[in-house]
C-alpha atoms as a PDB file:
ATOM      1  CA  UNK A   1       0.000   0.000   0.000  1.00  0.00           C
ATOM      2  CA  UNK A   2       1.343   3.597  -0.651  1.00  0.00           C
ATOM      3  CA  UNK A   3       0.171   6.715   1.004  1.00  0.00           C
ATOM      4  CA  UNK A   4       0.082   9.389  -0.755  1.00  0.00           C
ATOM      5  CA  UNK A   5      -0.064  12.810   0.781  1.00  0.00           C
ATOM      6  CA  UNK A   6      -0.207  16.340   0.434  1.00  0.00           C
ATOM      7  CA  UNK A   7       3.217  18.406   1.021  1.00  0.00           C
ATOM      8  CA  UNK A   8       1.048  20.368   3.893  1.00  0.00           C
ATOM      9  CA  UNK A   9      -0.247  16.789   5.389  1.00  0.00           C
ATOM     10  CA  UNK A  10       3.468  15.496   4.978  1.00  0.00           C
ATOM     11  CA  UNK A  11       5.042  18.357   6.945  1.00  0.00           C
ATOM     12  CA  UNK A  12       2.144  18.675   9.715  1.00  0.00           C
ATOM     13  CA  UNK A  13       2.818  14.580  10.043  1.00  0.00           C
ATOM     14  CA  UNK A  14       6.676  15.272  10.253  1.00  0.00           C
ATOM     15  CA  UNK A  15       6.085  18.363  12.834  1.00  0.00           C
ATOM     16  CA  UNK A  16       3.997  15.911  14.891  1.00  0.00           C
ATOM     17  CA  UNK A  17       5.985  12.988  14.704  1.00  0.00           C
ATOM     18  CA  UNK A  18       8.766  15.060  15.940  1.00  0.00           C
ATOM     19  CA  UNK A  19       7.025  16.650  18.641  1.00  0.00           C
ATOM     20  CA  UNK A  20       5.914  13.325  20.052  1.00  0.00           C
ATOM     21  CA  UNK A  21       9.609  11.555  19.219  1.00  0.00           C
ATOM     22  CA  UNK A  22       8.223   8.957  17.393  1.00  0.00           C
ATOM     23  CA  UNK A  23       8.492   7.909  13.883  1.00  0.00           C
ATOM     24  CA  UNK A  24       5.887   9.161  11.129  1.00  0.00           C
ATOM     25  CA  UNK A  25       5.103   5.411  10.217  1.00  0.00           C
ATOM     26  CA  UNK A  26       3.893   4.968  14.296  1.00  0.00           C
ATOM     27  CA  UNK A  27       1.955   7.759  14.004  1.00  0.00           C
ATOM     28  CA  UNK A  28      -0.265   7.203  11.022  1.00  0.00           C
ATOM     29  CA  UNK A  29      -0.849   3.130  12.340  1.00  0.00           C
ATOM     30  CA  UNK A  30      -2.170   4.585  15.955  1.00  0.00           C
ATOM     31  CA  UNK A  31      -4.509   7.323  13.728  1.00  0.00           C
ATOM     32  CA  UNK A  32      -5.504   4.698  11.890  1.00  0.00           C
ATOM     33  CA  UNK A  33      -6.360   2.172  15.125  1.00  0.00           C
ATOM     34  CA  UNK A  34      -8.101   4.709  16.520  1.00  0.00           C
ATOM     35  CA  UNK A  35     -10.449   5.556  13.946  1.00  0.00           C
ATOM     36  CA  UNK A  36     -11.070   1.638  13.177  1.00  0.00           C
ATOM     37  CA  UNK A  37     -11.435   1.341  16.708  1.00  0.00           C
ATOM     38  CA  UNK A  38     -14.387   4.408  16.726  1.00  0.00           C
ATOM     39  CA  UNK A  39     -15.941   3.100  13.927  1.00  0.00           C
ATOM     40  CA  UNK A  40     -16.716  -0.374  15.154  1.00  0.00           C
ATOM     41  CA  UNK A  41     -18.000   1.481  18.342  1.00  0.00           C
ATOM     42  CA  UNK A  42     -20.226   4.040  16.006  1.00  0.00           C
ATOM     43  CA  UNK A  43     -21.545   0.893  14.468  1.00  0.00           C
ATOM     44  CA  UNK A  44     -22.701  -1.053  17.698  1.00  0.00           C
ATOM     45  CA  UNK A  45     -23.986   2.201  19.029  1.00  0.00           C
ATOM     46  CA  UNK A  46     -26.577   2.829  15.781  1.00  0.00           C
ATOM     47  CA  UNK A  47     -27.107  -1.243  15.929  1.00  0.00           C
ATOM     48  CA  UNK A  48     -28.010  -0.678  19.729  1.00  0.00           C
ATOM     49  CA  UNK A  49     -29.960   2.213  19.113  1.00  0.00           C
ATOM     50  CA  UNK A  50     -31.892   0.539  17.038  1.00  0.00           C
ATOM     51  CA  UNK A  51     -33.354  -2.401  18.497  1.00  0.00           C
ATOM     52  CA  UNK A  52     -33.702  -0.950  22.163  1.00  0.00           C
ATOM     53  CA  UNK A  53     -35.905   1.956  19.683  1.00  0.00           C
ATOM     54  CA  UNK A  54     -37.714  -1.391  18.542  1.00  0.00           C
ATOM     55  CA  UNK A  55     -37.976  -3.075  21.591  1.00  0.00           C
ATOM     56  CA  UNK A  56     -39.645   0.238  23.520  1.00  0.00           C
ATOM     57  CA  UNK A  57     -41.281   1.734  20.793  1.00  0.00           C
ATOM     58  CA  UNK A  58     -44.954   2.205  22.290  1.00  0.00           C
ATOM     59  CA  UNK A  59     -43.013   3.971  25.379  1.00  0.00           C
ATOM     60  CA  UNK A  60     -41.216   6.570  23.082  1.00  0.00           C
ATOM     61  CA  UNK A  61     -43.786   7.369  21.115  1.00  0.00           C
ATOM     62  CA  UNK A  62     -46.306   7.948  24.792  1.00  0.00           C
ATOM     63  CA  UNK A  63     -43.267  10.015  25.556  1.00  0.00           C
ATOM     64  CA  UNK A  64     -43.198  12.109  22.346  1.00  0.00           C
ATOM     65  CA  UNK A  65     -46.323  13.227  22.839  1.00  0.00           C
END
């Protein structure tokens, strides 16, 4: 895989790499874990949502009115 990015997105990486002594690689693989990682929890959340929205339906709609 190659990652191609802008020269602005290159340098802010490089700033921030350096700031946190670490290399640029490390810090694109923990961006990347961490938006996996928020994704699969955005997912779970909607998939929750939705069937306790189901489940008590009659209640929220007495309460909506």
């Amino acid at each position: 895989m190659n990652l191609r990015l802008s020269e602005d997105q290159q340098e802010a990486l490089r700033q921030r790499a350096e700031q946190e002594g670490r290399s640029m690689h490390s810090v694109v693989l923990r961006a990347i874990d961490r938006y996996l990682d928020e994704e699969t929890d955005q997912a779970a959340v909607r998939r929750l949502g939705a069937k306790y929205a189901a489940k008590h339906a009659e209640l929220l709609r007495r309460l909506g009115e």
